[in-house]
C-alpha atoms as a PDB file:
ATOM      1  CA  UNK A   1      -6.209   5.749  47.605  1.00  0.00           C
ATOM      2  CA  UNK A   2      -6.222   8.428  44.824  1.00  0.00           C
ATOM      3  CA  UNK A   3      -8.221   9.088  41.747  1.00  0.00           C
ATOM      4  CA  UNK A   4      -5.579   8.164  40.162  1.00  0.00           C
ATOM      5  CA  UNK A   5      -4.996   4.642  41.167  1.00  0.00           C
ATOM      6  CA  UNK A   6      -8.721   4.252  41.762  1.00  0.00           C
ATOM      7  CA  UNK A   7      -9.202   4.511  37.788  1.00  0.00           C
ATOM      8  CA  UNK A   8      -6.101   2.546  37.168  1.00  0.00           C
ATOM      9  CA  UNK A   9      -6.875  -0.259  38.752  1.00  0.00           C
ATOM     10  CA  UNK A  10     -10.394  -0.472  37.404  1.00  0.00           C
ATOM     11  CA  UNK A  11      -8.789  -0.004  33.832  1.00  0.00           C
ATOM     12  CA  UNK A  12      -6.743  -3.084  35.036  1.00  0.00           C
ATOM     13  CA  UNK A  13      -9.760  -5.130  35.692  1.00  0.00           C
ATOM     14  CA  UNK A  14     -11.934  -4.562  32.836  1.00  0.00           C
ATOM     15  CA  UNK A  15      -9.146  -5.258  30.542  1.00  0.00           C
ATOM     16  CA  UNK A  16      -8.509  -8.724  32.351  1.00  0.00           C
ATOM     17  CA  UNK A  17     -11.872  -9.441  32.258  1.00  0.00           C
ATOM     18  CA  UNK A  18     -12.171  -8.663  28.554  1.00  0.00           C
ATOM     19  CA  UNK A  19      -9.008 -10.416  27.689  1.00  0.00           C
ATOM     20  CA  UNK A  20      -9.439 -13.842  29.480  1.00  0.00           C
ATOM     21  CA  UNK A  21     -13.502 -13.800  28.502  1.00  0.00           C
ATOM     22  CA  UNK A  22     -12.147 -13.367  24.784  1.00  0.00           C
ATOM     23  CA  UNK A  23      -9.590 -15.848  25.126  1.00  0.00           C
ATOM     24  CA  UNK A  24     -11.767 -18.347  26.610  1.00  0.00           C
ATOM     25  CA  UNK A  25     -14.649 -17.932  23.826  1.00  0.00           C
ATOM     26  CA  UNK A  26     -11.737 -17.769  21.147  1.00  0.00           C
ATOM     27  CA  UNK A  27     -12.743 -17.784  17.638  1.00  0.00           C
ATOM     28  CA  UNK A  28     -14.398 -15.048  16.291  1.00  0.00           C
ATOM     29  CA  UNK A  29     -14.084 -13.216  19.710  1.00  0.00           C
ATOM     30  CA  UNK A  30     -11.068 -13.257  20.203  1.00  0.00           C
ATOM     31  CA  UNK A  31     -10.164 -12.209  16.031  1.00  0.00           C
ATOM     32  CA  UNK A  32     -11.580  -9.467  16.979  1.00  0.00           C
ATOM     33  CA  UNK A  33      -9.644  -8.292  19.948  1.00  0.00           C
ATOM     34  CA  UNK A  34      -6.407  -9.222  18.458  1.00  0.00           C
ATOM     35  CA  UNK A  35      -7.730  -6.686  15.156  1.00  0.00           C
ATOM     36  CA  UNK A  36      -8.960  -3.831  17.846  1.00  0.00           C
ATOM     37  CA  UNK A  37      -5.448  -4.452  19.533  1.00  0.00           C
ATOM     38  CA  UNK A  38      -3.613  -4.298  15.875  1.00  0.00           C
ATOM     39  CA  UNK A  39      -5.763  -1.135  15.023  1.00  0.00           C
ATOM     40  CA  UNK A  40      -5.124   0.846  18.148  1.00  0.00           C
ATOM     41  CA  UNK A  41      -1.501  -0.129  17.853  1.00  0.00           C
ATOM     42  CA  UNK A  42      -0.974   1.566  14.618  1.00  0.00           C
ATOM     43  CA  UNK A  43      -2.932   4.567  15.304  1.00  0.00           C
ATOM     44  CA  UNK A  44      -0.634   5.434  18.527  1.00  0.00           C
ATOM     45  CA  UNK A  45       2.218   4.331  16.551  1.00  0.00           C
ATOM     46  CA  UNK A  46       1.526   6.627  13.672  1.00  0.00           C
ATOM     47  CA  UNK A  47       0.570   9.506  16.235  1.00  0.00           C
ATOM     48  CA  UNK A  48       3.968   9.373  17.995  1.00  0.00           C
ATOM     49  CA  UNK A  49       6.156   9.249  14.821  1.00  0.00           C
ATOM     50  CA  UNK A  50       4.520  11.796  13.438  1.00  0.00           C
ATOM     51  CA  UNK A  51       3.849  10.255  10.126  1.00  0.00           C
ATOM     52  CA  UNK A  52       1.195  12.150   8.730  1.00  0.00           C
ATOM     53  CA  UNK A  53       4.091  15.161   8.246  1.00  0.00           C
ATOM     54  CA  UNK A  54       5.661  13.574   5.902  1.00  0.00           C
ATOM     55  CA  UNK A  55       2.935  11.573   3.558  1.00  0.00           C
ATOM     56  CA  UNK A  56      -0.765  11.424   3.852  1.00  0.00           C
ATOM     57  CA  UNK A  57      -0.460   8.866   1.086  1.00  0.00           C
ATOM     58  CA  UNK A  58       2.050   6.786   3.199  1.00  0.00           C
ATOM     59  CA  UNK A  59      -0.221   7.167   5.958  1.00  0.00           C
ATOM     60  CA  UNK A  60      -2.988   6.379   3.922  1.00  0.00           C
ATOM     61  CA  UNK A  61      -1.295   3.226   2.618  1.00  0.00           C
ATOM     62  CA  UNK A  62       0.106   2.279   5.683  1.00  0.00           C
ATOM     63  CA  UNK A  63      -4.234   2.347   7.124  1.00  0.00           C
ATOM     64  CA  UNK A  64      -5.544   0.546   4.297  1.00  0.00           C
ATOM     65  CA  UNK A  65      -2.791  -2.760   4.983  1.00  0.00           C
ATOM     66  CA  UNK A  66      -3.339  -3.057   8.366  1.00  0.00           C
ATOM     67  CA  UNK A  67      -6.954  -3.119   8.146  1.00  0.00           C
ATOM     68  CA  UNK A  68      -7.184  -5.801   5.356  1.00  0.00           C
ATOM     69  CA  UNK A  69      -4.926  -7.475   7.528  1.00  0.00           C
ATOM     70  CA  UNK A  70      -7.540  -6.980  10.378  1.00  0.00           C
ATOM     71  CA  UNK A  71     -10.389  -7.837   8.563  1.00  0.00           C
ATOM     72  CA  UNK A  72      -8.731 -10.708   6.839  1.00  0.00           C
ATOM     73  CA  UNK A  73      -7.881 -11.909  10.564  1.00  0.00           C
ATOM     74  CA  UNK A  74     -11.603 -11.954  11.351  1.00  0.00           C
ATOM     75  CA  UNK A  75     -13.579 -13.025   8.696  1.00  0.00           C
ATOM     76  CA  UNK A  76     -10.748 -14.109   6.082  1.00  0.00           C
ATOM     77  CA  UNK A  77      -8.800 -16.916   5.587  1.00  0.00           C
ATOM     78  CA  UNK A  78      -5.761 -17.398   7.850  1.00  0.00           C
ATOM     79  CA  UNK A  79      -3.697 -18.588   5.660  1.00  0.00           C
ATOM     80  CA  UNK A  80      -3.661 -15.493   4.260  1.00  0.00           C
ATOM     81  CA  UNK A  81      -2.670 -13.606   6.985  1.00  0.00           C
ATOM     82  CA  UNK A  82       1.303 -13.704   7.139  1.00  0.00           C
ATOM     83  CA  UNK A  83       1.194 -13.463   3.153  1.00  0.00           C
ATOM     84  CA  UNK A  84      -1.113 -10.438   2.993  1.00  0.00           C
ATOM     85  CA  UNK A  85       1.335  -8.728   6.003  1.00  0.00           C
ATOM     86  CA  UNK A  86       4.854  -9.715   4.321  1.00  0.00           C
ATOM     87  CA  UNK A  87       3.610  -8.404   1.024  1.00  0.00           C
ATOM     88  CA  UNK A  88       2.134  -5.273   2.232  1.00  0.00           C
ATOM     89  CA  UNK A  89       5.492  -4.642   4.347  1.00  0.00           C
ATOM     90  CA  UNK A  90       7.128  -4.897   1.038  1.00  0.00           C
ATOM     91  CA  UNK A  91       5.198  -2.605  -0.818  1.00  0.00           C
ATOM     92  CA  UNK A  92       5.520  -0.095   1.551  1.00  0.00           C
ATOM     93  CA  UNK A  93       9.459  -0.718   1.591  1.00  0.00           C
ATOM     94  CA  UNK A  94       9.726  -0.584  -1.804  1.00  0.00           C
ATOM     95  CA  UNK A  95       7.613   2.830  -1.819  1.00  0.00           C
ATOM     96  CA  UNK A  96       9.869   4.375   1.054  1.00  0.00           C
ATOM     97  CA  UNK A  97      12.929   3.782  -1.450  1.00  0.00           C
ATOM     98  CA  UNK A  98      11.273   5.461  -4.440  1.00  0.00           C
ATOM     99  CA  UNK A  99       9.356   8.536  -2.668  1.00  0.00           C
ATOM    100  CA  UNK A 100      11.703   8.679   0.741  1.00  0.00           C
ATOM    101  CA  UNK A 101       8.845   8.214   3.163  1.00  0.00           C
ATOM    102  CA  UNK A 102      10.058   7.384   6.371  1.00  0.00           C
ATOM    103  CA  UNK A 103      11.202   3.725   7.604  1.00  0.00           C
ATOM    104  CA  UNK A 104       8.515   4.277  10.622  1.00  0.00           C
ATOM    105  CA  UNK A 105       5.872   3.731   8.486  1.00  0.00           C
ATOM    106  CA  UNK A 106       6.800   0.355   7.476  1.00  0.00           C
ATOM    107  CA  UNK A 107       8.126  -0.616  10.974  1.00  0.00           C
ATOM    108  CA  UNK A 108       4.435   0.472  11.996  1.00  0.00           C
ATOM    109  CA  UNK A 109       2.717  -1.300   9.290  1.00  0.00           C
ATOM    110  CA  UNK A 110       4.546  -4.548  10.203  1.00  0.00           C
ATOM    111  CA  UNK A 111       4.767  -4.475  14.482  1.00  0.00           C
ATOM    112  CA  UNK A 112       1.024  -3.199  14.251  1.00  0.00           C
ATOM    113  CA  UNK A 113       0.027  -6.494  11.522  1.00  0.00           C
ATOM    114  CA  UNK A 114       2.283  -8.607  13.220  1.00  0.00           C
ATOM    115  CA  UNK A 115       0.330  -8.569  16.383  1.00  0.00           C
ATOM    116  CA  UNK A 116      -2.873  -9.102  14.922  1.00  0.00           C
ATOM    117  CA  UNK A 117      -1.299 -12.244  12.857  1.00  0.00           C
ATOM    118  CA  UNK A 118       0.469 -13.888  15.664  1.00  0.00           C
ATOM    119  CA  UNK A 119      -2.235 -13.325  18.156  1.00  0.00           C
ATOM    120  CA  UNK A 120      -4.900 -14.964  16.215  1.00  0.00           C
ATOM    121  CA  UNK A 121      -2.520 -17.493  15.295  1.00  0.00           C
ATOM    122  CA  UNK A 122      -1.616 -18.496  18.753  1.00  0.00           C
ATOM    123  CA  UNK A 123      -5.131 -19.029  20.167  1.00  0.00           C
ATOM    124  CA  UNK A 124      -7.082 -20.261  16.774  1.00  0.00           C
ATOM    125  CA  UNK A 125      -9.632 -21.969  17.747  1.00  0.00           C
ATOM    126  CA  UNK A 126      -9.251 -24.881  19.640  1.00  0.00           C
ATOM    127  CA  UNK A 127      -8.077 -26.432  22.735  1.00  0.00           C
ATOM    128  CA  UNK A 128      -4.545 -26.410  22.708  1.00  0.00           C
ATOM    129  CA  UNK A 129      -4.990 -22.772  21.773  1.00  0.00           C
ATOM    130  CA  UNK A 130      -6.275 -21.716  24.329  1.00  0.00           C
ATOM    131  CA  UNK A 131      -3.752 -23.297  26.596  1.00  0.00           C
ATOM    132  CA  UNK A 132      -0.606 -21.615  24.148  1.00  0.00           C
ATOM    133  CA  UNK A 133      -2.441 -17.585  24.380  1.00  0.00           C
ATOM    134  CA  UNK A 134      -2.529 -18.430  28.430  1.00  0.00           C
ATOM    135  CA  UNK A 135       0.846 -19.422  28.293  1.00  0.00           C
ATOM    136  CA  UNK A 136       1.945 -16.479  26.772  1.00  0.00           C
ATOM    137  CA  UNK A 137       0.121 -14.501  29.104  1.00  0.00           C
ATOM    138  CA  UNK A 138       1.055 -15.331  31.887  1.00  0.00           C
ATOM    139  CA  UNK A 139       4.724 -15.410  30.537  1.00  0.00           C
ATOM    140  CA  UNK A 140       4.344 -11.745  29.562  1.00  0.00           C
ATOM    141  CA  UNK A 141       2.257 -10.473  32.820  1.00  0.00           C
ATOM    142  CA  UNK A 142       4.283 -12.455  35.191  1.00  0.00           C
ATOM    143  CA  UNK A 143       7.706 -10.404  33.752  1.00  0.00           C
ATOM    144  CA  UNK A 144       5.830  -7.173  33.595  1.00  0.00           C
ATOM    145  CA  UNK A 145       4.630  -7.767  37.182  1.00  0.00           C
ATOM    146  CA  UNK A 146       7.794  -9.361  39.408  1.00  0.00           C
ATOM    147  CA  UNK A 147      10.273  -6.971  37.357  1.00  0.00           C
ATOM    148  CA  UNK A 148       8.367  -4.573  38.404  1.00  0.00           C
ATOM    149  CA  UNK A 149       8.788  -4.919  42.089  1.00  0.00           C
ATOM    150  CA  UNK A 150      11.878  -7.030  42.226  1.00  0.00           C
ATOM    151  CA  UNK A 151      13.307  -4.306  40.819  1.00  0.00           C
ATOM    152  CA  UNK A 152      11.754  -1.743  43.240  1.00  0.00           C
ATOM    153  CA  UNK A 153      12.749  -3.832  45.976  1.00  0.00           C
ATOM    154  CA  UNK A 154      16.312  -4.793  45.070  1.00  0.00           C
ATOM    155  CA  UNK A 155      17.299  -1.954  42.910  1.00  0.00           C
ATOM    156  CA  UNK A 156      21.068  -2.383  41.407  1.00  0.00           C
ATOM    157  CA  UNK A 157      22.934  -1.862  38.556  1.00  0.00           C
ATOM    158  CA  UNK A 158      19.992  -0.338  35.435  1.00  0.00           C
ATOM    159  CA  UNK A 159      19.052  -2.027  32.690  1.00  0.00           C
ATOM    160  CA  UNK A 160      19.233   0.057  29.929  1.00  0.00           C
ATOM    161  CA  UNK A 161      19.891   3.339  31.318  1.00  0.00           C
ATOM    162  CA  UNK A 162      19.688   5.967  28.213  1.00  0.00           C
ATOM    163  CA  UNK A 163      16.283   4.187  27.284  1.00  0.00           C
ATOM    164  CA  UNK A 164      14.185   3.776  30.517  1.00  0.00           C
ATOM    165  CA  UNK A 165      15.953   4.546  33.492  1.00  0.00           C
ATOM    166  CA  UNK A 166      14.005   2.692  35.661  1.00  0.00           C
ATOM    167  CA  UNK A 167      14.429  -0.985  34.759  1.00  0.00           C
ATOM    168  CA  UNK A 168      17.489  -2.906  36.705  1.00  0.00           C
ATOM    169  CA  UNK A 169      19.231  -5.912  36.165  1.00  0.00           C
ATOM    170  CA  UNK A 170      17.722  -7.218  39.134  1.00  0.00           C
ATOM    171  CA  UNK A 171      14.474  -6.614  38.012  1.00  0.00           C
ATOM    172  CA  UNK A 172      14.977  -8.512  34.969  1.00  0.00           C
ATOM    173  CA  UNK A 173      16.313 -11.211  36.097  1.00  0.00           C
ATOM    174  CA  UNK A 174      13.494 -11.419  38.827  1.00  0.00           C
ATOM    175  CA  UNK A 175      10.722 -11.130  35.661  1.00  0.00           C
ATOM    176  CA  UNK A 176      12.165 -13.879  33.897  1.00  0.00           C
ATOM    177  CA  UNK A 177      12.460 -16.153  37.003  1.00  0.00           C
ATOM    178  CA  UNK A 178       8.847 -15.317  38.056  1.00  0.00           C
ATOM    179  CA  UNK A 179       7.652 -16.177  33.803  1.00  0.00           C
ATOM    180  CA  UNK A 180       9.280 -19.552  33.798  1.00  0.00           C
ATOM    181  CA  UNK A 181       7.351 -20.672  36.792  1.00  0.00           C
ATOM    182  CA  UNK A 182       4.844 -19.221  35.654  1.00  0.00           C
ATOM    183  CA  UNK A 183       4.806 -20.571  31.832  1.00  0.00           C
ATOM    184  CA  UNK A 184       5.200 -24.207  33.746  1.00  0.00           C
ATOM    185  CA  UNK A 185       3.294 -23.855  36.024  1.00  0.00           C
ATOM    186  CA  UNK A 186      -0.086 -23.028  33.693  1.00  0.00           C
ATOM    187  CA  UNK A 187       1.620 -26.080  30.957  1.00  0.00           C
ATOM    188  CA  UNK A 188       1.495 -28.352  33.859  1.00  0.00           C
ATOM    189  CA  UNK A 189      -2.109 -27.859  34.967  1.00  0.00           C
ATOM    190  CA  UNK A 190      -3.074 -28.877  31.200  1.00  0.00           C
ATOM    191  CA  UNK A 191      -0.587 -31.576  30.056  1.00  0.00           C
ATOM    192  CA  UNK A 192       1.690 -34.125  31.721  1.00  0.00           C
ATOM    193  CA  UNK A 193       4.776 -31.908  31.471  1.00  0.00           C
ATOM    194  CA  UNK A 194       8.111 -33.242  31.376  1.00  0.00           C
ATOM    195  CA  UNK A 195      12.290 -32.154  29.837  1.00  0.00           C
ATOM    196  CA  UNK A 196      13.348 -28.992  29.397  1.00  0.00           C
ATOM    197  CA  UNK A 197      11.608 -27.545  26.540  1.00  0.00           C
ATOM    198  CA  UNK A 198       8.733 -25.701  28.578  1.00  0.00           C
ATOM    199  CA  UNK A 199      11.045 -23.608  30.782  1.00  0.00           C
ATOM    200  CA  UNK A 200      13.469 -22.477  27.833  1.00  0.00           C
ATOM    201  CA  UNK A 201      10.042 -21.359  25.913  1.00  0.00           C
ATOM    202  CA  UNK A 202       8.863 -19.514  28.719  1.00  0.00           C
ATOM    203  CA  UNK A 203      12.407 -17.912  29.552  1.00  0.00           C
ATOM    204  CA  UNK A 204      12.994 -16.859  25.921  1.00  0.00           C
ATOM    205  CA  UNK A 205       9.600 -15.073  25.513  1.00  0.00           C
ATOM    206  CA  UNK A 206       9.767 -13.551  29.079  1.00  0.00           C
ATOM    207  CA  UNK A 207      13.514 -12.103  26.976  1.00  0.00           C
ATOM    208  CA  UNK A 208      11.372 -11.136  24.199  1.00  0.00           C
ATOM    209  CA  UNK A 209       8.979  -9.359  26.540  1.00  0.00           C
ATOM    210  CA  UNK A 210      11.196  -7.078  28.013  1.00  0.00           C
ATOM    211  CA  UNK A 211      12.592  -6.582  24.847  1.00  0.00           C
ATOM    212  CA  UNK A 212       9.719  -5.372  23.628  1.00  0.00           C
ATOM    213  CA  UNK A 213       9.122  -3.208  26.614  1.00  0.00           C
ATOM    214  CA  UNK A 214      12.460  -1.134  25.715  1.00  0.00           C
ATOM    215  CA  UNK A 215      11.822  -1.017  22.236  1.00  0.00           C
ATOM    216  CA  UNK A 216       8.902   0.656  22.945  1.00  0.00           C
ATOM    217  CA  UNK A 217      10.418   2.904  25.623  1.00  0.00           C
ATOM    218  CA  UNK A 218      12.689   3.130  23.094  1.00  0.00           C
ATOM    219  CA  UNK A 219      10.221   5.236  20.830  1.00  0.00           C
ATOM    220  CA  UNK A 220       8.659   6.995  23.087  1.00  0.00           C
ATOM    221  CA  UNK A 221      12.214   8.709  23.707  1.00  0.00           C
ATOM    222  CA  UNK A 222      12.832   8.989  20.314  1.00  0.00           C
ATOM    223  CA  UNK A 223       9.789  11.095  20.050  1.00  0.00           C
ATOM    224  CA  UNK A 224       9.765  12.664  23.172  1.00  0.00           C
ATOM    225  CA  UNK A 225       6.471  10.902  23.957  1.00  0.00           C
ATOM    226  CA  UNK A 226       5.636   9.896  27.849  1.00  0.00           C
ATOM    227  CA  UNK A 227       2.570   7.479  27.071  1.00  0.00           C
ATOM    228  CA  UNK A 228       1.626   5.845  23.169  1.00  0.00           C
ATOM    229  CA  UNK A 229      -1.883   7.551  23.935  1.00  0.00           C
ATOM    230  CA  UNK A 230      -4.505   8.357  26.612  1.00  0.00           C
ATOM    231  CA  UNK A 231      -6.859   5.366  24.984  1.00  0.00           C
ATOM    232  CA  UNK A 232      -6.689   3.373  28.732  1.00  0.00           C
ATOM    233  CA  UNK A 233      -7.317   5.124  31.530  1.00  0.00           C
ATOM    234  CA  UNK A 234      -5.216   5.485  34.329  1.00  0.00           C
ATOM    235  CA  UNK A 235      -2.634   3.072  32.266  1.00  0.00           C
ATOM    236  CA  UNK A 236      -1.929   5.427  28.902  1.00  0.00           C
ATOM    237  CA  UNK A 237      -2.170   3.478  25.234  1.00  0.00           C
ATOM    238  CA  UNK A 238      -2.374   0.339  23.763  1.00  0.00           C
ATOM    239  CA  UNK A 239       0.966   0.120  23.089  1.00  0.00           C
ATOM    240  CA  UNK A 240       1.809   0.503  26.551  1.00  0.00           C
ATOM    241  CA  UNK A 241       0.245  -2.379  27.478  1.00  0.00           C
ATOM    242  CA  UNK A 242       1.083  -4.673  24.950  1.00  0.00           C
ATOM    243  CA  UNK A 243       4.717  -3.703  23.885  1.00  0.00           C
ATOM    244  CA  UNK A 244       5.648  -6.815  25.817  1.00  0.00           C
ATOM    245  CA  UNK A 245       2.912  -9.502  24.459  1.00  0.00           C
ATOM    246  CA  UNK A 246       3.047  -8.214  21.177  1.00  0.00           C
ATOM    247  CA  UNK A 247       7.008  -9.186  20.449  1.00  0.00           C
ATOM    248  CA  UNK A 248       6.654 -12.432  22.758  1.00  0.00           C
ATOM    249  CA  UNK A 249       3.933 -14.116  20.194  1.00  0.00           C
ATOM    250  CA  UNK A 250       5.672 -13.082  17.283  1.00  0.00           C
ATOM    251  CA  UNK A 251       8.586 -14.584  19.220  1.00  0.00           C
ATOM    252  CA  UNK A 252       6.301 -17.559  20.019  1.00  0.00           C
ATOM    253  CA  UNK A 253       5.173 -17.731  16.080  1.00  0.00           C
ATOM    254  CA  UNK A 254       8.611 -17.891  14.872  1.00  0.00           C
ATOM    255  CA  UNK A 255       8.908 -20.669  17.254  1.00  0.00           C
ATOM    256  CA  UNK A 256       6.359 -22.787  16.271  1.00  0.00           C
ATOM    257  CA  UNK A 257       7.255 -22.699  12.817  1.00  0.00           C
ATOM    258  CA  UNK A 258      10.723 -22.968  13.135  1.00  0.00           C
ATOM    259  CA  UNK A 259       9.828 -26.239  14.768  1.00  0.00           C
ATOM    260  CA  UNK A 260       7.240 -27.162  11.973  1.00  0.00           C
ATOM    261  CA  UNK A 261      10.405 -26.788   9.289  1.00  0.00           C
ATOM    262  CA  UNK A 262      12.179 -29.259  11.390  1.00  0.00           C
ATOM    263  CA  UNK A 263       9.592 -31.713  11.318  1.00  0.00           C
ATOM    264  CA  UNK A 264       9.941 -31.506   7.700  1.00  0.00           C
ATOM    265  CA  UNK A 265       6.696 -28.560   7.583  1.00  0.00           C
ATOM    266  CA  UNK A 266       3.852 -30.455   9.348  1.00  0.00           C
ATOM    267  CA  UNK A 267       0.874 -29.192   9.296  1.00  0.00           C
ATOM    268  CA  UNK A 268      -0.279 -27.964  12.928  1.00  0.00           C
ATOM    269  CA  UNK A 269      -2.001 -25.161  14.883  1.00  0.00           C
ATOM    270  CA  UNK A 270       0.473 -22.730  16.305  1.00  0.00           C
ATOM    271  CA  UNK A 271      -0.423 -23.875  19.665  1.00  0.00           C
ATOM    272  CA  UNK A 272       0.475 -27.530  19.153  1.00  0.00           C
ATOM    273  CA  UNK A 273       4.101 -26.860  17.694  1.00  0.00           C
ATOM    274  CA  UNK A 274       4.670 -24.631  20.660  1.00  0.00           C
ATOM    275  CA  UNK A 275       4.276 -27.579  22.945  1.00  0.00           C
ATOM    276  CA  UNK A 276       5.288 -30.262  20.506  1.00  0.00           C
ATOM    277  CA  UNK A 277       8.052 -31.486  22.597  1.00  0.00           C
ATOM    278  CA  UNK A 278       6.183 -30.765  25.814  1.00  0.00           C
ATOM    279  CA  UNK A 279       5.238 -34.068  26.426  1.00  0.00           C
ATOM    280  CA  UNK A 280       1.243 -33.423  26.074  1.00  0.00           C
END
């Protein structure tokens, strides 16, 4: 075994260890991990598009939102979240018009407060929280993971080709198979699970995931970058491990309140809507 893989799989266990302890404490904890993640996110994000060439005051701008959105997320009000995030993306849109900064710095602003929002959303603080942030979890890991060696395995026709060369069809398919037994699979061992709603959930955010994952890729290539940062050992940045999770619970979020403005905008936790018709 190299050096290499020796520190990359310790890397893997300490952040498993830190992410499931977090999750299952929640509250407070786990606010805080979703604001670290947010943080880091923006800071790699920044870094690779070079945004500190064109505006300091951008850049500056850009800092100051996504840590009120942080430290709203932790010791804040909620409710506040999604409000403060919209209106700061809007600013900064409206500021990019008048002083042509770049778009980056607005797309960074909102993926970067975005995952903060939606993460603390998902697992609030409760029961059913818990259950939603493990759902997504596992929906996210179990796509990175069997796309990942279906892939290998089966090769085939790529994916994307001109963004990341190594992704197949195969693979894909393979990830998304592997996250809706998965996703049902953790519902089940919580609630009485029955219908259809639970796979299509877990087969639209496993989509999301590997979305994510190319968008991402995406960047990187667009900036000639090969890793978001050398934050992680063994593994790269932040962004390189979350690129998946991050657009799969702000895929989940949408979700959950799409289905609270069909049920005429009741009042529930994010993780409740999410398995609203779940049969829990």
């Amino acid at each position: 075994m190299t050096r290499e893989l020796r520190l990359r799989i310790l890397s893997s266990i300490v952040m498993l260890a830190v992410v499931l302890a977090t999750t299952w404490v929640g509250g407070l904890a786990f606010q805080a991990l979703a604001a670290v993640i947010g943080l880091a996110v923006f800071w790699e994000w920044s870094t690779m598009t070079r945004l500190s060439e064109v505006s300091m005051r951008g850049l500056a701008l850009g800092w100051l939102s996504v840590v009120v959105v942080a430290v709203n997320a932790v010791i804040g009000d909620p409710a506040l979240s999604l409000p403060l995030l919209c209106g700061f993306t809007l600013t900064i849109m409206l500021m990019t018009l008048l002083r042509r900064w770049r778009w980056w710095l607005a797309g960074g602003v909102f993926y970067a407060g975005a995952s903060i929002v939606t993460l603390a959303a998902i697992r609030d603080d409760d029961a059913i929280g818990f259950v939603a942030m493990l759902f997504v979890f596992v929906t996210v890991w179990s796509t990175d993971i069997f796309a990942y060696f279906v892939g290998r395995t089966l090769g085939g026709p790529k994916l994307a080709p001109r963004i990341s060369p190594g992704k197949t069809w195969s693979g894909a398919i393979g990830g998304t198979i592997a996250a809706v037994i998965g996703g049902y699979a953790v519902t089940a061992s919580y609630f009485s699970v029955s219908g259809w709603w639970i796979p299509v959930l877990a087969l639209v955010l496993s989509i999301c995931s590997q979305m994510g994952d190319l968008f991402e890729s995406f960047i990187k290539r667009r900036f000639g970058a090969k890793d978001s940062s050398q934050l992680i050992p063994g593994h790269g940045g932040v962004m390189d491990r979350v690129d998946g999770l991050a657009t799969a619970s702000f895929a989940a979020f949408m979700i959950a309140m799409t289905v609270a403005a069909v049920n005429n905008g009741v009042t529930d936790s994010v993780g409740g809507l999410l398995f609203d018709f779940a049969g829990r």
